[in-house]
Protein backbone atom coordinates (compact mmCIF):
# COMPACT_ATOMS: atom_id res chain seq x y z
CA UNK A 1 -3.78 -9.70 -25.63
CA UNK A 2 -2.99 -8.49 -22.01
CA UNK A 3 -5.08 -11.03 -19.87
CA UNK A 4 -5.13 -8.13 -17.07
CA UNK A 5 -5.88 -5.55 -19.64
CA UNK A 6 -8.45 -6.98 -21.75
CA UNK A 7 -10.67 -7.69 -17.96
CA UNK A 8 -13.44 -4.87 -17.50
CA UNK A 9 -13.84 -3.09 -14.64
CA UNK A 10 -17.09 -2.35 -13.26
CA UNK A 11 -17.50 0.90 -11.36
CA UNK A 12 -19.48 0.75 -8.26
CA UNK A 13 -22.29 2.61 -6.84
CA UNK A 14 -21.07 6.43 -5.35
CA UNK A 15 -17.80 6.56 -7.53
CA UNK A 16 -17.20 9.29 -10.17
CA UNK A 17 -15.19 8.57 -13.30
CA UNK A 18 -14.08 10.64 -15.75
CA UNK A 19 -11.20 10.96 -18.83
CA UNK A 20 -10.40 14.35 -20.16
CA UNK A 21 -7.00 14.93 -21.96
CA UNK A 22 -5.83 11.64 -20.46
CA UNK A 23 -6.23 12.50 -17.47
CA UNK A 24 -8.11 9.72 -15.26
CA UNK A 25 -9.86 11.11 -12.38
CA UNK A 26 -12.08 8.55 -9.72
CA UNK A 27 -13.91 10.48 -6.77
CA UNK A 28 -15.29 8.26 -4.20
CA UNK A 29 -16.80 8.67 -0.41
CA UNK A 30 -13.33 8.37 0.88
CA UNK A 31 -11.15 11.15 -1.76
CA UNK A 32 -10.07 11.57 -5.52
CA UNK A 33 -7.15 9.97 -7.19
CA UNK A 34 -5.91 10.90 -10.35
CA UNK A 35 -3.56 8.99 -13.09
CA UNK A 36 -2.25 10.02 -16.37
CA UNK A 37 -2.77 7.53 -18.91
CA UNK A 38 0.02 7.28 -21.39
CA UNK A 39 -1.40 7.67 -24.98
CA UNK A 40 -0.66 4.81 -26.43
CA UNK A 41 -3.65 2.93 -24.37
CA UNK A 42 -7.71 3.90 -25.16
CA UNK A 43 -10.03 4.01 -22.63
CA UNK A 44 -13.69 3.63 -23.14
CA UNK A 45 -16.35 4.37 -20.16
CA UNK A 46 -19.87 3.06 -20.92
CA UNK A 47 -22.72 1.90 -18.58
CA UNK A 48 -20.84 1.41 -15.57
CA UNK A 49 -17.82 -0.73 -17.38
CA UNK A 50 -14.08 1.03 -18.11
CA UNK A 51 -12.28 -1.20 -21.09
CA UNK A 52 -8.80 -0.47 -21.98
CA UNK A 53 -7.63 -1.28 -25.30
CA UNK A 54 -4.12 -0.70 -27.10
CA UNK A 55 -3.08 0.77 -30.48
CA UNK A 56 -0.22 -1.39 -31.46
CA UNK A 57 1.05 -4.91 -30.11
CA UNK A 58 4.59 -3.68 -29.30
CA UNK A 59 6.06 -4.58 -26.18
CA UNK A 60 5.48 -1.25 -24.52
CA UNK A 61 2.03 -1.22 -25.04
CA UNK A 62 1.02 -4.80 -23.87
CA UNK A 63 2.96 -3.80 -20.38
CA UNK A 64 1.29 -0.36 -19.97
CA UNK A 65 -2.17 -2.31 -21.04
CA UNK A 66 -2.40 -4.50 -17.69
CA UNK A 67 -0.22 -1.90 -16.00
CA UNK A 68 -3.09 1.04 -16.33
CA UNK A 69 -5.98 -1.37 -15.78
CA UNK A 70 -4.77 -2.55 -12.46
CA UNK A 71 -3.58 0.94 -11.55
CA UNK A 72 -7.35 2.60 -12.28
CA UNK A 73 -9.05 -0.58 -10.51
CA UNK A 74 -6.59 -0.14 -7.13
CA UNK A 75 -8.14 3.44 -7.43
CA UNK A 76 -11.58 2.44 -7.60
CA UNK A 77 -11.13 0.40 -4.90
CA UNK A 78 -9.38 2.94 -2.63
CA UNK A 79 -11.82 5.24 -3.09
CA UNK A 80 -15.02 2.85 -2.97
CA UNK A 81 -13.68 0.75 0.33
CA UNK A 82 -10.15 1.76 1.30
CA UNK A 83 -6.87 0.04 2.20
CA UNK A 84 -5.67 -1.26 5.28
CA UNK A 85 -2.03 -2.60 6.15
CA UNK A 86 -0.71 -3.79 9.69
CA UNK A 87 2.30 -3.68 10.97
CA UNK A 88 3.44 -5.28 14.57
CA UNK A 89 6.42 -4.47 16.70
CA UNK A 90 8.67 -7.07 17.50
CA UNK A 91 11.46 -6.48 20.17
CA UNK A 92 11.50 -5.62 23.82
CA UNK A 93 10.43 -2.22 24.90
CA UNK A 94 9.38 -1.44 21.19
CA UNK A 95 6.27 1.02 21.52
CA UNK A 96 4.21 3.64 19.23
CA UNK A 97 2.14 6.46 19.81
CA UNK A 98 0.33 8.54 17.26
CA UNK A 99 0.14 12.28 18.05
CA UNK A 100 -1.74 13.77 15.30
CA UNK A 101 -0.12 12.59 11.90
CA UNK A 102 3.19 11.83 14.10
CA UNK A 103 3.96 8.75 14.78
CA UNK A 104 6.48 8.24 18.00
CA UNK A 105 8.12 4.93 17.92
CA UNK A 106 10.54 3.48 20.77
CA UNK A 107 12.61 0.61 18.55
CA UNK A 108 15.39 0.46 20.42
CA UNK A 109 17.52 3.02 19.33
CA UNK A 110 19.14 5.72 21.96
CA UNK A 111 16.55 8.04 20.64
CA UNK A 112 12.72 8.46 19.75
CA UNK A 113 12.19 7.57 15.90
CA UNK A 114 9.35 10.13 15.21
CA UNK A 115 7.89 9.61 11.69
CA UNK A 116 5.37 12.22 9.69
CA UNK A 117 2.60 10.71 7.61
CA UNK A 118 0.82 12.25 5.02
CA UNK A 119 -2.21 13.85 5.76
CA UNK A 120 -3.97 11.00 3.33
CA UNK A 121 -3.07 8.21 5.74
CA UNK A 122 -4.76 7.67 9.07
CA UNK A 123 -3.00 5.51 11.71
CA UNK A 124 -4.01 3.68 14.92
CA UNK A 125 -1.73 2.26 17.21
CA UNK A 126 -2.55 -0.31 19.87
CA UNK A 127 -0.37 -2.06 22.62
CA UNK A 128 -2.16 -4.72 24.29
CA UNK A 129 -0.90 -6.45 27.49
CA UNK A 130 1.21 -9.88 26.18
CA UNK A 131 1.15 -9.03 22.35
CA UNK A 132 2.96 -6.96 20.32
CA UNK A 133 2.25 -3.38 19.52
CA UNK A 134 0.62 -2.66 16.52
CA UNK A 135 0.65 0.21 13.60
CA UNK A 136 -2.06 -0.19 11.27
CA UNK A 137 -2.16 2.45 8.43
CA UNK A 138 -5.62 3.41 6.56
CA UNK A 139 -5.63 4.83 3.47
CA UNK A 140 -7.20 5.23 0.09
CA UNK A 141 -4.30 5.45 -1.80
CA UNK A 142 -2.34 2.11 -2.64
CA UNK A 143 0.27 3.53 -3.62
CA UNK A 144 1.10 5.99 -0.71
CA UNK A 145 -0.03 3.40 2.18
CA UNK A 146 2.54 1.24 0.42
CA UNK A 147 5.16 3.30 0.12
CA UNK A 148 5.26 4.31 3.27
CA UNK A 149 4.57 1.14 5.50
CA UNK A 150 7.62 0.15 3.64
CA UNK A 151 9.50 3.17 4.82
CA UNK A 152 8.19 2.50 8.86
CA UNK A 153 9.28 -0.93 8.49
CA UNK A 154 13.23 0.04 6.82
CA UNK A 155 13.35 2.25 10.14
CA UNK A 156 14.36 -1.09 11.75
CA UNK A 157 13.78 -4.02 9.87
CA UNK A 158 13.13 -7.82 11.25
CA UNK A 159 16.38 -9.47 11.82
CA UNK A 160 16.55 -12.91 11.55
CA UNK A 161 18.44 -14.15 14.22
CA UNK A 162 15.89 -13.36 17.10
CA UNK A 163 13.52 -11.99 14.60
CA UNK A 164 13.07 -8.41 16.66
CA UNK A 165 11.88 -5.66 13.98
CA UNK A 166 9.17 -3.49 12.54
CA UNK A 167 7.21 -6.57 10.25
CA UNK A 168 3.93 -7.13 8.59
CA UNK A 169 1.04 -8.79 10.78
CA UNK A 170 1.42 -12.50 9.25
CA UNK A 171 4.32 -11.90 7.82
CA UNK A 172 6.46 -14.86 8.38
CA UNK A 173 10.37 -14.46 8.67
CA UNK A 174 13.55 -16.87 7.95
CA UNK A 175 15.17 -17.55 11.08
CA UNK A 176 18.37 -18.26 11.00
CA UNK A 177 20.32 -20.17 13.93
CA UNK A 178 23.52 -18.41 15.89
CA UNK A 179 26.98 -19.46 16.14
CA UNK A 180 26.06 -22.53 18.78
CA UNK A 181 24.47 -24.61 15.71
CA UNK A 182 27.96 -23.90 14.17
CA UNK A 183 30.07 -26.09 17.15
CA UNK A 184 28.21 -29.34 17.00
């Protein structure tokens, strides 16, 4: 047995959920996700606990068992407390503003990059005096917040010879030295 699939989950206190036509839906303070549930995986909700259980032992189905469980508890969670992801600006003269859901970043290139997030995600920027500017990206969605701090930080991602870039706050990169360590 799955040892992801076979843990409980225990819904909190102020979040909604409910299976109809395998359809999973989660409503929360902070929004409603939704996740179709393939139907080879059971669901049962009772008192405040979600167990998943599978039909057969195939391959397939022990994947999708752990796979749906931690997919339905990341929704819980997004919806009961949220997700929060950092992202710092390494580089000199690299800045961001946030107009709106636009996000205006200087990184170097000839041009503004200007970036449009979903209306899901809510951003703060900060650019203190002797520290590096900072993105961080709230969400309740894993998924989304995920999928696109990954797509701010491709728009220039941390070299690693001087280690300038778009990276994650405690992210730590491989430097690599230049051609002087090469002459010795």
């Amino acid at each position: 047995m799955s040892r992801i699939g076979k843990l409980p989950i225990s819904v909190p206190a102020g979040v909604d959920v409910s299976i109809k036509n395998n359809i999973f839906t989660v409503k929360g303070k902070r929004g409603c996700l939704t996740q179709e549930i393939d139907s080879s995986i059971s669901v049962q909700i009772e008192g405040g606990i979600i167990q998943f259980t599978r039909n057969t032992d195939n391959k397939r189905d022990r994947a999708l068992h752990g796979l749906y469980r931690s997919l339905i508890n990341n929704m819980i969670t997004g919806v009961s407390v949220g997700y929060k992801i950092s992202q710092e600006l390494v580089g000199v003269g690299y800045r961001a503003t946030i107009q709106g859901q636009l996000l205006d970043m200087v990184l170097g290139y000839s041009h503004h990059v200007v970036f449009e997030l979903p209306n899901e995600i809510t951003c703060v920027t900060t650019a203190e005096r002797g520290k590096n500017p900072t993105i961080i990206l709230e969400s309740y969605d894993k998924q989304l917040i995920g999928q696109v701090a990954a797509k701010i930080r491709s728009l220039r991602t941390p070299e690693p010879y001087k280690g300038k870039g778009i990276r994650f706050t405690g992210e730590i990169l491989r430097r690599k030295a230049g051609k002087s360590a090469a002459k010795k």
